[in-house]
Protein backbone atom coordinates (compact mmCIF):
# COMPACT_ATOMS: atom_id res chain seq x y z
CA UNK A 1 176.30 -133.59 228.19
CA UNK A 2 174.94 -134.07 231.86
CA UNK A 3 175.25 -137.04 233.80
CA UNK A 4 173.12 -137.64 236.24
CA UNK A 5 173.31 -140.88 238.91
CA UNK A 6 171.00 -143.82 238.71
CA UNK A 7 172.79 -145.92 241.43
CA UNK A 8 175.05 -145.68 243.99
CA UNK A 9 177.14 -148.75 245.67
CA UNK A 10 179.74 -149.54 248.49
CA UNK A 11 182.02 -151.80 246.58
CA UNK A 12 183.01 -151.35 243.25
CA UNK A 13 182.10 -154.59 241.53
CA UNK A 14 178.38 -153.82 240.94
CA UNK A 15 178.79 -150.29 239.93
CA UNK A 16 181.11 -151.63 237.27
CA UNK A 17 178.82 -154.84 236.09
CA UNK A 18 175.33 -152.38 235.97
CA UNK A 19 177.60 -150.01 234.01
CA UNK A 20 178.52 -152.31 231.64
CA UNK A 21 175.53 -153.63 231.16
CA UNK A 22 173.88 -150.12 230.68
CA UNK A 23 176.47 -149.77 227.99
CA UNK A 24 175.81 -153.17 225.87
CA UNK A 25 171.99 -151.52 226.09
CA UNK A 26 173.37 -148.91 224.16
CA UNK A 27 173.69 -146.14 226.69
CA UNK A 28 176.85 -144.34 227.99
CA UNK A 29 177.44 -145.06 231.30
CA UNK A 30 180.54 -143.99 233.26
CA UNK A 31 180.94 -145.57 236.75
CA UNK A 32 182.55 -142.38 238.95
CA UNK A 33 184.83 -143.78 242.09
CA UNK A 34 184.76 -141.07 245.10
CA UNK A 35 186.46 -143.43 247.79
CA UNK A 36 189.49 -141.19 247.50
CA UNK A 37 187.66 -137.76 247.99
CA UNK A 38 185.90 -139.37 250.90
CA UNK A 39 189.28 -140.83 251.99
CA UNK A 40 190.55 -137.19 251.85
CA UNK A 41 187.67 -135.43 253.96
CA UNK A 42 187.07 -137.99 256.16
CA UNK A 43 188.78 -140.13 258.87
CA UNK A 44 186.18 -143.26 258.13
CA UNK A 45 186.50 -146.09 255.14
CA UNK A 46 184.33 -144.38 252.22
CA UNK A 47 180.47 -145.52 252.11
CA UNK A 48 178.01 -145.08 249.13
CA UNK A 49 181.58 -143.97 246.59
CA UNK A 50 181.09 -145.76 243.91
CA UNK A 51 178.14 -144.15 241.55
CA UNK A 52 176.96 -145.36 238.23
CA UNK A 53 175.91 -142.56 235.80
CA UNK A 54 173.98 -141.96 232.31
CA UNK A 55 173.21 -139.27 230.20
CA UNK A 56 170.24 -136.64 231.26
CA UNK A 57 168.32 -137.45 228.02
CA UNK A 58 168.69 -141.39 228.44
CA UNK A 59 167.84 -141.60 232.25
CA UNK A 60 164.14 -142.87 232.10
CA UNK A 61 165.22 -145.88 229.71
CA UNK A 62 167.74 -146.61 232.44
CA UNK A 63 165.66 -146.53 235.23
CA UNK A 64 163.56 -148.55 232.92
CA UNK A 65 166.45 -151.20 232.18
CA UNK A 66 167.54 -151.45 235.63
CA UNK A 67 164.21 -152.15 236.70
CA UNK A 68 163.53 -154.94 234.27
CA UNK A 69 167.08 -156.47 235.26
CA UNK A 70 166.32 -156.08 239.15
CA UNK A 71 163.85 -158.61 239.20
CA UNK A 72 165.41 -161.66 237.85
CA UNK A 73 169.13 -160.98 238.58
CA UNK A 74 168.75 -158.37 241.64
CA UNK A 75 171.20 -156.14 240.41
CA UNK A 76 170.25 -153.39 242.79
CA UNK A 77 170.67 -155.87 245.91
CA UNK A 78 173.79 -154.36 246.89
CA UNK A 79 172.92 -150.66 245.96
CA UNK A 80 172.78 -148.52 248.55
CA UNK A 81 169.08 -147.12 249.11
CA UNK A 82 168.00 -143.96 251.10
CA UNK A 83 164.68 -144.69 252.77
């Protein structure tokens, strides 16, 4: 089984809210904290830790999800977003 990352956040509270929400869609979704790995390379507070992660195989339907939810409840406002 490969996870791969569909969203990435500062704070923890969204990670955990799309994740659970991935997961009463029926997908398994794992929400993976790297604050302390940051905390342990780096001398700054962590940025972008907290990622939110499906299965390979179900990835499109989550993109899919997420972008139906992101509309009416903006639940990739606080996601952080690479230009």
């Amino acid at each position: 089984m490969k996870l791969i990352t569909v969203a990435t956040f500062n704070d923890p509270e969204p990670a955990e809210a799309l994740r659970v929400r991935l997961e009463l869609a029926g997908h398994h979704a794992l929400h993976y904290d790297e604050s302390r790995m940051q905390r342990f390379w780096f001398l700054t507070e962590p940025q972008a830790a907290h990622k939110v992660e499906v299965e390979e195989e179900n990835l499109a339907d989550a993109h899919r999800l997420i972008k139906e939810w992101d509309c009416p409840d903006g639940v990739m406002s606080p996601a952080v977003c690479c230009p």
